[in-house]
PDB file of N, CA and C in Angstrom:
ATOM      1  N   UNK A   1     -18.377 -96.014 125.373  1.00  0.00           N
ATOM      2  CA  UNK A   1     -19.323 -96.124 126.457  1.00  0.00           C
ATOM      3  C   UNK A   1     -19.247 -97.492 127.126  1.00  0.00           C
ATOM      4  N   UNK A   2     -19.205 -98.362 126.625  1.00  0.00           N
ATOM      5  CA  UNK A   2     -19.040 -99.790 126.915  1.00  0.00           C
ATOM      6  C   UNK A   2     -17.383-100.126 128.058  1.00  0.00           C
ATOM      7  N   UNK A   3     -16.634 -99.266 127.739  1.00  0.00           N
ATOM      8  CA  UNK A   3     -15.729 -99.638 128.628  1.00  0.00           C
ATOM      9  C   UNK A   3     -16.092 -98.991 129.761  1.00  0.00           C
ATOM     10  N   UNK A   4     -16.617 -97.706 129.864  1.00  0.00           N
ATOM     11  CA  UNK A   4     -16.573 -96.856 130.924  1.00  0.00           C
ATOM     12  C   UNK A   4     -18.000 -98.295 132.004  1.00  0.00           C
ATOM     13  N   UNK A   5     -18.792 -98.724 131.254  1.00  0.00           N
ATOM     14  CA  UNK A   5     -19.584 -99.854 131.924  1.00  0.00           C
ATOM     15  C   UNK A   5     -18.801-100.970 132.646  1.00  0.00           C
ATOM     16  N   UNK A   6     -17.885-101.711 131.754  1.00  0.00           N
ATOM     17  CA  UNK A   6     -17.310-102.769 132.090  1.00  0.00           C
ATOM     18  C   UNK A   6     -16.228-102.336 132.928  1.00  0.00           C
ATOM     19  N   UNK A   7     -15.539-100.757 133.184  1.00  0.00           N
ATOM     20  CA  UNK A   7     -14.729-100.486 134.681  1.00  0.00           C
ATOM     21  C   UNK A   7     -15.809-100.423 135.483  1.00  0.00           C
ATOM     22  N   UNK A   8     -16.676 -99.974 135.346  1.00  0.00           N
ATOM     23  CA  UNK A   8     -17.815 -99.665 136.605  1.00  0.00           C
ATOM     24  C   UNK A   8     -17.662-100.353 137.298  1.00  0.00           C
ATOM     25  N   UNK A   9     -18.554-101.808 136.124  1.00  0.00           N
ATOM     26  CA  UNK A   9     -18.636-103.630 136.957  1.00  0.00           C
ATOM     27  C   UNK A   9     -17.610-103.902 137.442  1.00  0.00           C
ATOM     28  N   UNK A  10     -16.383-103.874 137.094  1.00  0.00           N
ATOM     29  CA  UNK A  10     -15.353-104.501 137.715  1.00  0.00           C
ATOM     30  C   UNK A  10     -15.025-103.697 138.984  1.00  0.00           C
ATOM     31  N   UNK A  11     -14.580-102.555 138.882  1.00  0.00           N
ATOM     32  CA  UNK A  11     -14.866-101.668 140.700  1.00  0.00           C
ATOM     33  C   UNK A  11     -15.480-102.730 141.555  1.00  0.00           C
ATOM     34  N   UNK A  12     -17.135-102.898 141.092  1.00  0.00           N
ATOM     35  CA  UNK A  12     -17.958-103.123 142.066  1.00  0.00           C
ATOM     36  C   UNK A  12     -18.239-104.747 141.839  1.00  0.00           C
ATOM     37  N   UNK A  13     -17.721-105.111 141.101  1.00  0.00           N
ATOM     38  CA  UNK A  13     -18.588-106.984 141.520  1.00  0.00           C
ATOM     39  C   UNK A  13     -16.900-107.950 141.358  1.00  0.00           C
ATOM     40  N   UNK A  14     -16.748-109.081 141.692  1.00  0.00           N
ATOM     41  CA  UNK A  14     -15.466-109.762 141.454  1.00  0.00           C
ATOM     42  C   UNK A  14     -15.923-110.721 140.467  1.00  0.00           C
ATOM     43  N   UNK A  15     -14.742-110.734 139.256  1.00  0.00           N
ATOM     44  CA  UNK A  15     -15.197-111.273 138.535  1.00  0.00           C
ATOM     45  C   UNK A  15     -16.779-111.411 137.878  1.00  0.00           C
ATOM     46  N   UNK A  16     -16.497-110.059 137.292  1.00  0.00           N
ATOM     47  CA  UNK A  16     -18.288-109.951 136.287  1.00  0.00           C
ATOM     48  C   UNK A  16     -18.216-110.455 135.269  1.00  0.00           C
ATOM     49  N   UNK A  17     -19.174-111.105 134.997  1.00  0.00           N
ATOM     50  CA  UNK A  17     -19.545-111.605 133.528  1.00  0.00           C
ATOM     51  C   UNK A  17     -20.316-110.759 133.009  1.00  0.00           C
ATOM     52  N   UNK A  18     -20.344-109.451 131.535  1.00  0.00           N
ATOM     53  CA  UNK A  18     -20.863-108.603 131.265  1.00  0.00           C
ATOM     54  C   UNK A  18     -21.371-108.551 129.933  1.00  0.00           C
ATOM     55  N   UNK A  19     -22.061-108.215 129.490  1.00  0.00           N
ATOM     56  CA  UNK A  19     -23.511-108.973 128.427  1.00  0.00           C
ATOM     57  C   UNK A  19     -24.168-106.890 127.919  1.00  0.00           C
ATOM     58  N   UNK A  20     -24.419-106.866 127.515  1.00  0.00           N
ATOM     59  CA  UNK A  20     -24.757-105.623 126.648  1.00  0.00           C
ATOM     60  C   UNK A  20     -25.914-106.372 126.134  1.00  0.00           C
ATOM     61  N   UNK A  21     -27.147-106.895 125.912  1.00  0.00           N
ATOM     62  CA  UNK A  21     -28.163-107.551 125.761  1.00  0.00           C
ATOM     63  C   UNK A  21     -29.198-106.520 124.690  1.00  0.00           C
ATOM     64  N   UNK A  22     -29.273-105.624 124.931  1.00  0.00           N
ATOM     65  CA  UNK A  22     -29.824-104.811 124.445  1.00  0.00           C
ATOM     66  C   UNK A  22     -29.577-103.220 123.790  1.00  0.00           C
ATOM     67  N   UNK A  23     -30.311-102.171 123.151  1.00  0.00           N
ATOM     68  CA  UNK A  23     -29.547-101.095 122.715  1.00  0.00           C
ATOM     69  C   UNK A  23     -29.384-100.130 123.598  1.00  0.00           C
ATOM     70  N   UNK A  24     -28.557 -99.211 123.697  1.00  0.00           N
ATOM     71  CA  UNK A  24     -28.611 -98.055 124.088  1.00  0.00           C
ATOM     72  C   UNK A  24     -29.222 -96.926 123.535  1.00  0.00           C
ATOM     73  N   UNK A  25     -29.979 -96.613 124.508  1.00  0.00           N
ATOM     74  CA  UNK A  25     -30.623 -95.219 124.137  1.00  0.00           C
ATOM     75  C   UNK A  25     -30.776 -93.886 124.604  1.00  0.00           C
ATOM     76  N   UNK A  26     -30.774 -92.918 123.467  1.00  0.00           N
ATOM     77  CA  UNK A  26     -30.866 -91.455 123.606  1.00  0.00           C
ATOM     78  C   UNK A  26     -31.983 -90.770 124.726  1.00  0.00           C
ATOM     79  N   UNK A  27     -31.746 -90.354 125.947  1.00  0.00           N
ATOM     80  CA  UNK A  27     -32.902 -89.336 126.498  1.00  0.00           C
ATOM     81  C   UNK A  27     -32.850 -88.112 126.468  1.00  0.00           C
ATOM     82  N   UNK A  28     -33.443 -87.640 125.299  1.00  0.00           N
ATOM     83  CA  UNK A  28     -33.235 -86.442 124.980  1.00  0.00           C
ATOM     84  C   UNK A  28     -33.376 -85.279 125.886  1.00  0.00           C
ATOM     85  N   UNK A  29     -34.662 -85.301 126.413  1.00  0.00           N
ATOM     86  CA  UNK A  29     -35.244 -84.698 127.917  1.00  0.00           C
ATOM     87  C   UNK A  29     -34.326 -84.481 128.910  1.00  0.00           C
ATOM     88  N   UNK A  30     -33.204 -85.389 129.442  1.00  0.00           N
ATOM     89  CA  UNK A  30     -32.286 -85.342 130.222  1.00  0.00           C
ATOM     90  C   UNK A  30     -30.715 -85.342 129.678  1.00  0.00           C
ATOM     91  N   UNK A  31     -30.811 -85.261 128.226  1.00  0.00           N
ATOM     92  CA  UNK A  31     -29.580 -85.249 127.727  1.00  0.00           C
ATOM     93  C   UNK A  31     -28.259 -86.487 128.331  1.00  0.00           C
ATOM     94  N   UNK A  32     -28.857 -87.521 128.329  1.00  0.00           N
ATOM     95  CA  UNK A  32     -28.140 -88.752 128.687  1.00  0.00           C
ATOM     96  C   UNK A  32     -28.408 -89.735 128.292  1.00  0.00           C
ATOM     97  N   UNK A  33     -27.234 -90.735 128.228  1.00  0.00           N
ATOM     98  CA  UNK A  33     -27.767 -92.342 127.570  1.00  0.00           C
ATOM     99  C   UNK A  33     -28.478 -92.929 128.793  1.00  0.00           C
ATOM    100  N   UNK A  34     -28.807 -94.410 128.051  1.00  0.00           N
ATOM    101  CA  UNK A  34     -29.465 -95.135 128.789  1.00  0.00           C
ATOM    102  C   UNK A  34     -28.999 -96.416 128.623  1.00  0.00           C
ATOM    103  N   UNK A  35     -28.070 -96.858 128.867  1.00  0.00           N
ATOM    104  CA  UNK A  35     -26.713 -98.497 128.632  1.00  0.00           C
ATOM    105  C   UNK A  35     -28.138 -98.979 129.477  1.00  0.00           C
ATOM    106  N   UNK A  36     -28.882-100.447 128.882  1.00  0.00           N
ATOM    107  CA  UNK A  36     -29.171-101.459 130.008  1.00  0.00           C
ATOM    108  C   UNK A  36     -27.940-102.604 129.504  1.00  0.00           C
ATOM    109  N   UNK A  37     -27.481-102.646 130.615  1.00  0.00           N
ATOM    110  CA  UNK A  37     -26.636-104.448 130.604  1.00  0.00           C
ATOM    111  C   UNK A  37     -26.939-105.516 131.541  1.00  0.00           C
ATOM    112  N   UNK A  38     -26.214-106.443 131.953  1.00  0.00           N
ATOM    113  CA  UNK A  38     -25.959-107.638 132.366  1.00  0.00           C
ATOM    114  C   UNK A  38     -24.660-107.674 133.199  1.00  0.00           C
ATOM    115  N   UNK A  39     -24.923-108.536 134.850  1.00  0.00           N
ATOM    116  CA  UNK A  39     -23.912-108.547 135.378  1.00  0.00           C
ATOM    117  C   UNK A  39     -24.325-109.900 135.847  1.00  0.00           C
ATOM    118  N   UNK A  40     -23.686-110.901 135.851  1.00  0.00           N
ATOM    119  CA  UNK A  40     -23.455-112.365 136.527  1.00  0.00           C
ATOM    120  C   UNK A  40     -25.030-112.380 136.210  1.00  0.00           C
ATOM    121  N   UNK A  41     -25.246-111.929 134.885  1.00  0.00           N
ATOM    122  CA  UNK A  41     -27.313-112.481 134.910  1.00  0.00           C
ATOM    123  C   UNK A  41     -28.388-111.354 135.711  1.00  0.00           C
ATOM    124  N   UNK A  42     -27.612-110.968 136.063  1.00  0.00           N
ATOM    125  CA  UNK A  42     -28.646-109.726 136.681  1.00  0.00           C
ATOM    126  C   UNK A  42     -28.601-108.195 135.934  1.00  0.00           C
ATOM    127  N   UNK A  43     -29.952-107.902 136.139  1.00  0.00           N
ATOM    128  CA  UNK A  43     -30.158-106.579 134.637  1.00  0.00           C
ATOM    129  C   UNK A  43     -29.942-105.334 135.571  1.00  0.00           C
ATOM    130  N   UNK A  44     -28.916-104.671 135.076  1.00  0.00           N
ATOM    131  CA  UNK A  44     -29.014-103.344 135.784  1.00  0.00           C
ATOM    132  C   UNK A  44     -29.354-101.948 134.137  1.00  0.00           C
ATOM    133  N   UNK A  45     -29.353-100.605 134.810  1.00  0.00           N
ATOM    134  CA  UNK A  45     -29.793 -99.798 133.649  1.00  0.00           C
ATOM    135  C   UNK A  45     -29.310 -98.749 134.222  1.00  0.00           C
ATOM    136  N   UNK A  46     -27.708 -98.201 133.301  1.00  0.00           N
ATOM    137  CA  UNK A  46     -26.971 -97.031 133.927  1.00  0.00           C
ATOM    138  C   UNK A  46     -27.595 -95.744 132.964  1.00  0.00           C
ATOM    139  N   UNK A  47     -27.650 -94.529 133.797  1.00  0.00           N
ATOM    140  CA  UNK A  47     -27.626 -93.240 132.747  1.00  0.00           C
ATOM    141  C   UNK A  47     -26.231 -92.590 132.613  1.00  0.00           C
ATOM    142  N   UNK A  48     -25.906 -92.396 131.440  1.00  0.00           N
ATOM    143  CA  UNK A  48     -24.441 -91.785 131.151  1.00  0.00           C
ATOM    144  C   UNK A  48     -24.910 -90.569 130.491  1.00  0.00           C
ATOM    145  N   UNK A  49     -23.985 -89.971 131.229  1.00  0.00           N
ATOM    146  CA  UNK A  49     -23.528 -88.230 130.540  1.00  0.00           C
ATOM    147  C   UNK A  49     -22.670 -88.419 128.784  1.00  0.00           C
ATOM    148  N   UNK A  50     -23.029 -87.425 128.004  1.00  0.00           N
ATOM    149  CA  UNK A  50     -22.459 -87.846 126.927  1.00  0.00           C
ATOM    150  C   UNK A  50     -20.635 -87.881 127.020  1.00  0.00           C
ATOM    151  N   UNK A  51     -20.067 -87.467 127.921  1.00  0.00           N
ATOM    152  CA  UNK A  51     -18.932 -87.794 128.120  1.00  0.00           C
ATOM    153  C   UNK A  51     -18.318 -88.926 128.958  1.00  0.00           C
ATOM    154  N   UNK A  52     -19.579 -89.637 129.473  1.00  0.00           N
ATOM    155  CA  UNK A  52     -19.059 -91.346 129.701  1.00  0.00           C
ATOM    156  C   UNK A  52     -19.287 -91.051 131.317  1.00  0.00           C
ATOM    157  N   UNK A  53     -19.566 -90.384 131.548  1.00  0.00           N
ATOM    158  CA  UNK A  53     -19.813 -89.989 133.561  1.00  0.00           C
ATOM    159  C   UNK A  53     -21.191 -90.658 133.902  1.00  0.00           C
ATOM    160  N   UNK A  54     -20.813 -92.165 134.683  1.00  0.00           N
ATOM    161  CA  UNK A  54     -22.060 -92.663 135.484  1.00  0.00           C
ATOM    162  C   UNK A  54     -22.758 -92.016 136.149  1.00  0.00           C
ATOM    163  N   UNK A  55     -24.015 -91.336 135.610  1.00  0.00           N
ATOM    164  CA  UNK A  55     -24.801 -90.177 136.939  1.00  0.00           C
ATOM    165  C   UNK A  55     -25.347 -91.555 138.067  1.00  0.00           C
ATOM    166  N   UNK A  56     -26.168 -92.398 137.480  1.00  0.00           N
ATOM    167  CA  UNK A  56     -27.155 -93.065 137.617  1.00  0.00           C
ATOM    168  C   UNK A  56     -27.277 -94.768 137.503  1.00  0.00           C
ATOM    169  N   UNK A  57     -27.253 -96.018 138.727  1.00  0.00           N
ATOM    170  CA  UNK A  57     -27.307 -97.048 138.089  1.00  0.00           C
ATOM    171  C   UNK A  57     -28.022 -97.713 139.227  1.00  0.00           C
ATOM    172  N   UNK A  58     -29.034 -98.018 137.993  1.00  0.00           N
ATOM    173  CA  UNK A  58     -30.104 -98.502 139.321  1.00  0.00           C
ATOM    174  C   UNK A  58     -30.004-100.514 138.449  1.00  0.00           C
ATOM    175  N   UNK A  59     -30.712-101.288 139.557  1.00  0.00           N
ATOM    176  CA  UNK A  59     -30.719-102.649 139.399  1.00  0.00           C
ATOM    177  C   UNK A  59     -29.963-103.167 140.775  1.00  0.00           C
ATOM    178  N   UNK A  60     -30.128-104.555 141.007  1.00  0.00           N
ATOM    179  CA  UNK A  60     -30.543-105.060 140.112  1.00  0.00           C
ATOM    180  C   UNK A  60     -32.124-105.958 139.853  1.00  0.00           C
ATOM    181  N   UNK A  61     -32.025-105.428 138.101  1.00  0.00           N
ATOM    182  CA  UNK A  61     -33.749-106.097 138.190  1.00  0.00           C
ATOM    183  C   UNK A  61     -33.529-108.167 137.927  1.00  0.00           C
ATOM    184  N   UNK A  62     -34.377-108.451 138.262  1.00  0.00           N
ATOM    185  CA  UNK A  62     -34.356-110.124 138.036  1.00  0.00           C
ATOM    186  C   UNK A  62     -35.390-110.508 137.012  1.00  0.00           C
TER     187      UNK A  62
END
């Protein structure tokens, strides 16, 4: 799961600095993770399909 994050960031920011800060968690209700990470210091919070497919990435929070 962690790589499919760190291609994301790199697609979209130049040169990211990327931080996993916290756990990932199960939403059972929607049957998807919940990765929060870190990009250049700023908190974003992706939902992943259990096969690694970004539905969802909202941020960034400060």
């Amino acid at each position: 799961m962690k790589y499919k994050i760190v291609k994301f960031a790199y697609r979209n920011n130049k040169n990211p600095k990327i931080d996993f800060d916290e756990d990932f968690s199960y939403l059972s209700d929607v049957a998807k993770w919940r990765v929060p990470y870190r990009v250049n210091g700023h908190r974003y919070v992706a939902k992943m399909t259990c096969k690694g497919w970004i539905v969802d990435n909202v941020g960034p929070f400060d």
